[in-house]
N, C-alpha and C. Protein backbone atom coordinates (compact mmCIF):
# COMPACT_ATOMS: atom_id res chain seq x y z
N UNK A 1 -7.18 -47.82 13.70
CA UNK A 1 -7.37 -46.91 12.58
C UNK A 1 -6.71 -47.52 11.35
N UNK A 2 -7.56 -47.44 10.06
CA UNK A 2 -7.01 -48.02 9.15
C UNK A 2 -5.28 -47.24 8.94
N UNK A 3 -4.63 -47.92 7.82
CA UNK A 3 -3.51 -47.17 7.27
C UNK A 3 -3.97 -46.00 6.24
N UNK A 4 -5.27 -46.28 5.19
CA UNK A 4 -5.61 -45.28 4.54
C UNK A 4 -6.05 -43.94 5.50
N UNK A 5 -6.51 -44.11 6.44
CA UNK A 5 -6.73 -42.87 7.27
C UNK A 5 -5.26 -42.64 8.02
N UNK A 6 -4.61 -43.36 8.42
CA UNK A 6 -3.63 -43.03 9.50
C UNK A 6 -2.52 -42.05 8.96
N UNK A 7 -1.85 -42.51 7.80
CA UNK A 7 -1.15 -41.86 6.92
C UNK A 7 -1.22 -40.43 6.83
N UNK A 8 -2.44 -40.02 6.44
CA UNK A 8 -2.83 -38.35 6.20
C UNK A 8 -3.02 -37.68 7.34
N UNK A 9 -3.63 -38.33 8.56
CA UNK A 9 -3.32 -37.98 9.77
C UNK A 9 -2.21 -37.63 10.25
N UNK A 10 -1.15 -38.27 10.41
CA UNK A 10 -0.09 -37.93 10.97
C UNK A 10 0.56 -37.14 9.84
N UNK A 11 0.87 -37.01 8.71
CA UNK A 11 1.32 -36.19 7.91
C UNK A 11 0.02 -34.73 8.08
N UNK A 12 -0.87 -34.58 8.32
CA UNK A 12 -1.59 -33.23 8.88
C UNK A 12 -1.01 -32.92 10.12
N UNK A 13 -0.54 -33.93 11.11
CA UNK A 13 -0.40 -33.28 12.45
C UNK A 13 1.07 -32.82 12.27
N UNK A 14 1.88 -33.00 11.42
CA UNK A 14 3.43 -32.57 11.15
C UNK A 14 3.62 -31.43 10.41
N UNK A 15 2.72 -31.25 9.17
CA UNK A 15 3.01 -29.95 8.52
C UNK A 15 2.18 -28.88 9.75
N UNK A 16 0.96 -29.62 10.76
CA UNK A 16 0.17 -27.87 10.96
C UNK A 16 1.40 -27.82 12.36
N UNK A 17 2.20 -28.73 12.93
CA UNK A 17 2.85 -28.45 14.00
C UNK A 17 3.96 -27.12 12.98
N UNK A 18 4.34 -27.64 12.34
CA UNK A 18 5.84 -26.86 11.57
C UNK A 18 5.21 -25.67 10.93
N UNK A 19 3.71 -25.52 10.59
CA UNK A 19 3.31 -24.27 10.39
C UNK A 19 3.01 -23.10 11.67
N UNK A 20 2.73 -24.01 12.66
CA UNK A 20 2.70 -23.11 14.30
C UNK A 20 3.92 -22.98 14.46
N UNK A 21 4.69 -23.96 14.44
CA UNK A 21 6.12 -23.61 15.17
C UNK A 21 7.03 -22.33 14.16
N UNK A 22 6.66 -21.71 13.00
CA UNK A 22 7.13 -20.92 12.43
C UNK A 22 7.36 -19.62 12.85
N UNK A 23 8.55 -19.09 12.76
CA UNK A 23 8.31 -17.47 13.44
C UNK A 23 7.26 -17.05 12.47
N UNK A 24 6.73 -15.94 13.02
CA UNK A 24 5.67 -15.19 12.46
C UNK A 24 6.85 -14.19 11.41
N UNK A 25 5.93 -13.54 10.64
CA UNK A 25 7.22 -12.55 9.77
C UNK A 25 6.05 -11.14 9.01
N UNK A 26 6.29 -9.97 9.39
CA UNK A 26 5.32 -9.28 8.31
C UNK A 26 5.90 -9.97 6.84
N UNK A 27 4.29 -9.47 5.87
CA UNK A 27 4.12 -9.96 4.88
C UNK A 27 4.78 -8.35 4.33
N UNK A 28 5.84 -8.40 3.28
CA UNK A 28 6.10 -7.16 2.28
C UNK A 28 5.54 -7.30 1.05
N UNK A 29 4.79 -6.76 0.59
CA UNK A 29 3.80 -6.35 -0.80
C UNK A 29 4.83 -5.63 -1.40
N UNK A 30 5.85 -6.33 -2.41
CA UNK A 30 6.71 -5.47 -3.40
C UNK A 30 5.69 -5.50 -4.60
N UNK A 31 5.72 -3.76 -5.16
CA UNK A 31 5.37 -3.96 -6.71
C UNK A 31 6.32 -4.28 -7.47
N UNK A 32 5.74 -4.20 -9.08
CA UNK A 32 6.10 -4.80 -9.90
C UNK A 32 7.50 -3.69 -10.37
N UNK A 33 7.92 -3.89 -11.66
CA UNK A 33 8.87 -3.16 -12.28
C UNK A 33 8.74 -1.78 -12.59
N UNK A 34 8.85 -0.54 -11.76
CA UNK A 34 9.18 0.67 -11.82
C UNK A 34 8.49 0.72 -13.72
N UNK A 35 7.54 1.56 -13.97
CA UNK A 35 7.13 1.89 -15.56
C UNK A 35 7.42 3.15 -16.01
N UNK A 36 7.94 3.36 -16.81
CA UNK A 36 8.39 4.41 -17.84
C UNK A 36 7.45 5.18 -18.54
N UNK A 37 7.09 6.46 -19.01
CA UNK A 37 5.95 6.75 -19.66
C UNK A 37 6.48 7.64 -20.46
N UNK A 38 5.59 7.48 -21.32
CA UNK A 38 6.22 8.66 -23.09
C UNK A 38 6.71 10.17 -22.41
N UNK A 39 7.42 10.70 -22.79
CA UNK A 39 7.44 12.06 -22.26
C UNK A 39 6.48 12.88 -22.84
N UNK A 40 5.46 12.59 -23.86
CA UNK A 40 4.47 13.54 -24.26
C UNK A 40 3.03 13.24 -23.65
N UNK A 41 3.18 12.04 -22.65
CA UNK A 41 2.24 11.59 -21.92
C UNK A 41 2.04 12.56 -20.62
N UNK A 42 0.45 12.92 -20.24
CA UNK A 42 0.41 13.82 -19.31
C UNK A 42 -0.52 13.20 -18.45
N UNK A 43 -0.71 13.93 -17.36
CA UNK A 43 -1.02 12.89 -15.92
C UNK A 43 -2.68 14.02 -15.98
N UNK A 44 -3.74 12.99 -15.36
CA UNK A 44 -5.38 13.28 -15.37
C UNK A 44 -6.32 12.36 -15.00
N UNK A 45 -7.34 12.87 -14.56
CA UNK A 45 -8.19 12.35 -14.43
C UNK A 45 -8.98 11.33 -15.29
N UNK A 46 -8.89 10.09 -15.88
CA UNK A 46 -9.90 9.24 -16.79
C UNK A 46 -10.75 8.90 -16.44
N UNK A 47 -12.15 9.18 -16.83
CA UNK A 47 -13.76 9.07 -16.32
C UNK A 47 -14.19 8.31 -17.40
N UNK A 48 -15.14 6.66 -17.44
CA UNK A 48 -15.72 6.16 -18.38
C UNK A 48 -17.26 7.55 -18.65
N UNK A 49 -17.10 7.40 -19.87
CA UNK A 49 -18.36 8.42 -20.50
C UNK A 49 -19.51 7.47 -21.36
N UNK A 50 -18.65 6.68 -22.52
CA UNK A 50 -19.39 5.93 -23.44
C UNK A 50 -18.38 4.65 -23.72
N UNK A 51 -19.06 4.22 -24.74
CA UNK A 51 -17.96 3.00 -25.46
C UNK A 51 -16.96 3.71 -26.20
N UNK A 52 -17.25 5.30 -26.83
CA UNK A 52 -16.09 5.91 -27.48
C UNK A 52 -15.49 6.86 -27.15
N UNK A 53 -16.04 7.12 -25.48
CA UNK A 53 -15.58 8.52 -25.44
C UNK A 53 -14.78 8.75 -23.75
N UNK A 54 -14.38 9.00 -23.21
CA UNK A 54 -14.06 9.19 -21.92
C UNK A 54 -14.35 10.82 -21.43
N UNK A 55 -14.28 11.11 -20.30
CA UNK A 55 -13.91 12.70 -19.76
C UNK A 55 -12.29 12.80 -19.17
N UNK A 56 -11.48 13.39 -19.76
CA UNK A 56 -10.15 13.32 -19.17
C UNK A 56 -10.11 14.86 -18.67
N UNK A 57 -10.18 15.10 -17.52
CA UNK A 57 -9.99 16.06 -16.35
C UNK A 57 -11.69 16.98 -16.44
N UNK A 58 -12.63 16.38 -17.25
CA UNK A 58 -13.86 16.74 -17.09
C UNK A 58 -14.01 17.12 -18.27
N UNK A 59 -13.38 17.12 -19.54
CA UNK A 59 -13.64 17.43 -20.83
C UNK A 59 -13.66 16.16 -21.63
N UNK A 60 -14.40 15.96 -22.24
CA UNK A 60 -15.13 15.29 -23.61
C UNK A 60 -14.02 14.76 -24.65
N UNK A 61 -13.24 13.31 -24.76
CA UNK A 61 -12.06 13.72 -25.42
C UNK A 61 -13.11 12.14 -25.92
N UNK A 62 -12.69 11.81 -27.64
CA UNK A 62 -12.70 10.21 -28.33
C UNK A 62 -11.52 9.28 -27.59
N UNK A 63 -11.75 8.20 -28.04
CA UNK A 63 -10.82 7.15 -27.45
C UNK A 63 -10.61 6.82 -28.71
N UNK A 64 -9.17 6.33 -28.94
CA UNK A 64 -8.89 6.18 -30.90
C UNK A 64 -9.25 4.84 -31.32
N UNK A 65 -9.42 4.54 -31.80
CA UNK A 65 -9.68 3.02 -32.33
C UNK A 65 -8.98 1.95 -31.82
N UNK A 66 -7.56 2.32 -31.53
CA UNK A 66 -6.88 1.06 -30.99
C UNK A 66 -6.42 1.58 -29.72
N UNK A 67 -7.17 1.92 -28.50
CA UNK A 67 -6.77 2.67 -27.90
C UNK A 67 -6.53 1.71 -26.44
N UNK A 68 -5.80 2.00 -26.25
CA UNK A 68 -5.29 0.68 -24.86
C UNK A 68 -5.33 1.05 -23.64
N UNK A 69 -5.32 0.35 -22.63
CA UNK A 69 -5.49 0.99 -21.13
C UNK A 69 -4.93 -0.43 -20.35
N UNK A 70 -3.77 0.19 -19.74
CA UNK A 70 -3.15 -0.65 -19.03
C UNK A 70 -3.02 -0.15 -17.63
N UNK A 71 -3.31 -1.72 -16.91
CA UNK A 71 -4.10 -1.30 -15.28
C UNK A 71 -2.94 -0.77 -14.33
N UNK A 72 -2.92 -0.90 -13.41
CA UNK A 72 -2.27 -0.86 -12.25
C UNK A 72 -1.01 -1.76 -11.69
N UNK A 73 -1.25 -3.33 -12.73
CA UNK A 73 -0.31 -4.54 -12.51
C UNK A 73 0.05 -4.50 -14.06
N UNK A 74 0.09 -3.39 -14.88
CA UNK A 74 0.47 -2.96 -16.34
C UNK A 74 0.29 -4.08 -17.70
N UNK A 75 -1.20 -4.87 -16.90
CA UNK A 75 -1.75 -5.66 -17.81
C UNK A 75 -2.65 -4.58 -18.46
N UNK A 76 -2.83 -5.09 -20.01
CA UNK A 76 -3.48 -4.69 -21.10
C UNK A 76 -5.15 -5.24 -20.43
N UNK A 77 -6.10 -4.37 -20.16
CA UNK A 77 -7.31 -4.28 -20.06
C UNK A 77 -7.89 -3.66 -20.96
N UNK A 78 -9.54 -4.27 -21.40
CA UNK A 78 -10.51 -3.57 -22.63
C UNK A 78 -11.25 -2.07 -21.58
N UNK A 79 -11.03 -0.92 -22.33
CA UNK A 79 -11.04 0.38 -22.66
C UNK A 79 -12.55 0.25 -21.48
N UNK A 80 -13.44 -0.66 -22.34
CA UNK A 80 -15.01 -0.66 -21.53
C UNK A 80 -14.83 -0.96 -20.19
N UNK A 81 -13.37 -1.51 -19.77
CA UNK A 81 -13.35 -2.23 -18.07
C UNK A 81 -13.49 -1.04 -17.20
N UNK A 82 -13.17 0.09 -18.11
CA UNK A 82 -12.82 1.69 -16.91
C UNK A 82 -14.58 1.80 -15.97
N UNK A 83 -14.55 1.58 -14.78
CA UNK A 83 -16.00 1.44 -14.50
C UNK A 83 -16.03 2.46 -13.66
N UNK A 84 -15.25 3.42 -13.12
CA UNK A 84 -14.63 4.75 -12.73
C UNK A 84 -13.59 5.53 -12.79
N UNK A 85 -13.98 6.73 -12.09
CA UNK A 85 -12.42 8.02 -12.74
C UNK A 85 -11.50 7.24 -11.95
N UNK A 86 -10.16 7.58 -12.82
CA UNK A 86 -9.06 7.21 -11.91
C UNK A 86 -7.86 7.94 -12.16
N UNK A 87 -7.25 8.25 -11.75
CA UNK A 87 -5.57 8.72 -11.91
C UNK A 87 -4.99 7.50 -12.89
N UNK A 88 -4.55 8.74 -14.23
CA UNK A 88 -3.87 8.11 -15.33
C UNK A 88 -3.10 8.93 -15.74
N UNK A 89 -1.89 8.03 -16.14
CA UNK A 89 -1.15 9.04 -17.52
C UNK A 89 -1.99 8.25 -18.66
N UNK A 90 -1.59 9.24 -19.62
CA UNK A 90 -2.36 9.11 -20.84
C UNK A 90 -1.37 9.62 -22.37
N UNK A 91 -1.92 9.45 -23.47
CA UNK A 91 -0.94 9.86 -24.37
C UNK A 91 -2.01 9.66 -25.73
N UNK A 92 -2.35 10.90 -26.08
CA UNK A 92 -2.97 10.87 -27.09
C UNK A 92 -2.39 10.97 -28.61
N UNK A 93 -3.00 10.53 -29.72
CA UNK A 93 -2.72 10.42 -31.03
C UNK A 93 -2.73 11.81 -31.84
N UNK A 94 -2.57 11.66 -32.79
CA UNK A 94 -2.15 12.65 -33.97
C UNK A 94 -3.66 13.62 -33.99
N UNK A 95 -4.91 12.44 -34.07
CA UNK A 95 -6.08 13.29 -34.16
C UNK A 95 -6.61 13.61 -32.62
N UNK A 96 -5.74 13.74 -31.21
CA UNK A 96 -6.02 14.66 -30.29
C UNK A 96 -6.70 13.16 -29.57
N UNK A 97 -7.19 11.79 -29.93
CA UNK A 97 -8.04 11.50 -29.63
C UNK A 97 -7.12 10.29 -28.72
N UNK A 98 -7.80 9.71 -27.29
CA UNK A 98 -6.85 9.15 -26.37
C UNK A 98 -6.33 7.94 -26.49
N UNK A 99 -5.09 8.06 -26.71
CA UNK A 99 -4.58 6.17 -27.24
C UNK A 99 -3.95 5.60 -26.74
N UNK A 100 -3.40 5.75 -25.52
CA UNK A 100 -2.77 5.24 -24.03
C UNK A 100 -3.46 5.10 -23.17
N UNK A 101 -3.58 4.72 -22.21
CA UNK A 101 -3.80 5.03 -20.71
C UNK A 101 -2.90 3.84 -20.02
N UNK A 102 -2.36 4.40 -18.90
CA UNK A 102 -1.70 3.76 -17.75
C UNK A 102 -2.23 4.29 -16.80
N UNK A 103 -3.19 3.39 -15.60
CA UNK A 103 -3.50 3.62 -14.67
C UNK A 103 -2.40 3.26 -13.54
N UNK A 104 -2.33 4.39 -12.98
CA UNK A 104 -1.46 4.81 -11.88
C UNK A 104 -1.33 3.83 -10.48
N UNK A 105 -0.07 3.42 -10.46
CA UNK A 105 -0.87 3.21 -8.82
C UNK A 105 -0.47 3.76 -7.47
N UNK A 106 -0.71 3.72 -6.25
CA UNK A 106 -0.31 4.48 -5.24
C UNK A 106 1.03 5.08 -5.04
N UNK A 107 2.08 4.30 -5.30
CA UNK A 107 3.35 4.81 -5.34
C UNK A 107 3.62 6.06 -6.63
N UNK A 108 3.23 5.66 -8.09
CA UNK A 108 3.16 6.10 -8.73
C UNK A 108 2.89 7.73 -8.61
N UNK A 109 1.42 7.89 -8.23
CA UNK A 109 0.79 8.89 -7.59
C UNK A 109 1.53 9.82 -6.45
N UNK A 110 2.17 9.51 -6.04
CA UNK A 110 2.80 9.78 -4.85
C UNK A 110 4.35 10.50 -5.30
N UNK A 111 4.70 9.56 -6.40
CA UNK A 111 6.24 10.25 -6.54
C UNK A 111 5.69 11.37 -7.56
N UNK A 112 4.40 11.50 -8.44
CA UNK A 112 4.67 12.49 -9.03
C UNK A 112 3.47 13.55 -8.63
N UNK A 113 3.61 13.52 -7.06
CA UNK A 113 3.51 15.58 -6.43
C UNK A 113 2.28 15.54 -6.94
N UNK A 114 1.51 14.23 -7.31
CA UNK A 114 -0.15 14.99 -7.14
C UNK A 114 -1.36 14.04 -6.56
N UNK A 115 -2.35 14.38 -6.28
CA UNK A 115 -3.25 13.17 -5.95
C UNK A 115 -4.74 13.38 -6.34
């Protein structure tokens, strides 16, 4: 066997031995950093309706012009990504119209007593 083949060979048969020989271990899924929300922010249902409009708990509300929606991993996503209802806090503007959203996620949901 050449050396260009032999090389990667035996360096494959050493890492997959030391990957078998590993104890096994469950995998823990920690989330991210515990999130904070406005205290005038209230918890609902967000349903995509239009490009300007959503249903928040089944009523007809605008989305404000600069209106943001941050996911589940509390990245900034475009407003149009909402492609179903979901459990959100939310926090609307001066003219009533919705200019937050934080989509919730399971833990979230869970510590605050609703689903």
């Amino acid at each position: 066997m050449p050396a260009s083949t032999l090389i990667p060979a035996i360096l494959g048969s050493i890492i997959g031995g030391i990957v078998d020989s590993a104890p096994s271990q469950d995998i823990v899924v920690m989330e991210g950093p515990r999130r904070t929300f406005p205290a005038e922010s209230r918890t609902g249902i967000i349903a995509p309706l239009s490009f300007q409009e959503v249903l928040v708990d089944g009523e007809k509300v605008f989305l404000s012009v600069a209106a943001q929606v941050r996911s589940e991993d509390n990245r900034i996503i475009p407003p149009s990504s909402l492609d179903r209802p979901v459990r959100a806090r939310y926090q609307l503007d001066a003219t009533g119209a919705v200019h937050r959203v934080w989509i919730l996620t399971p833990s979230e949901i869970a510590s605050s007593g609703s689903n």
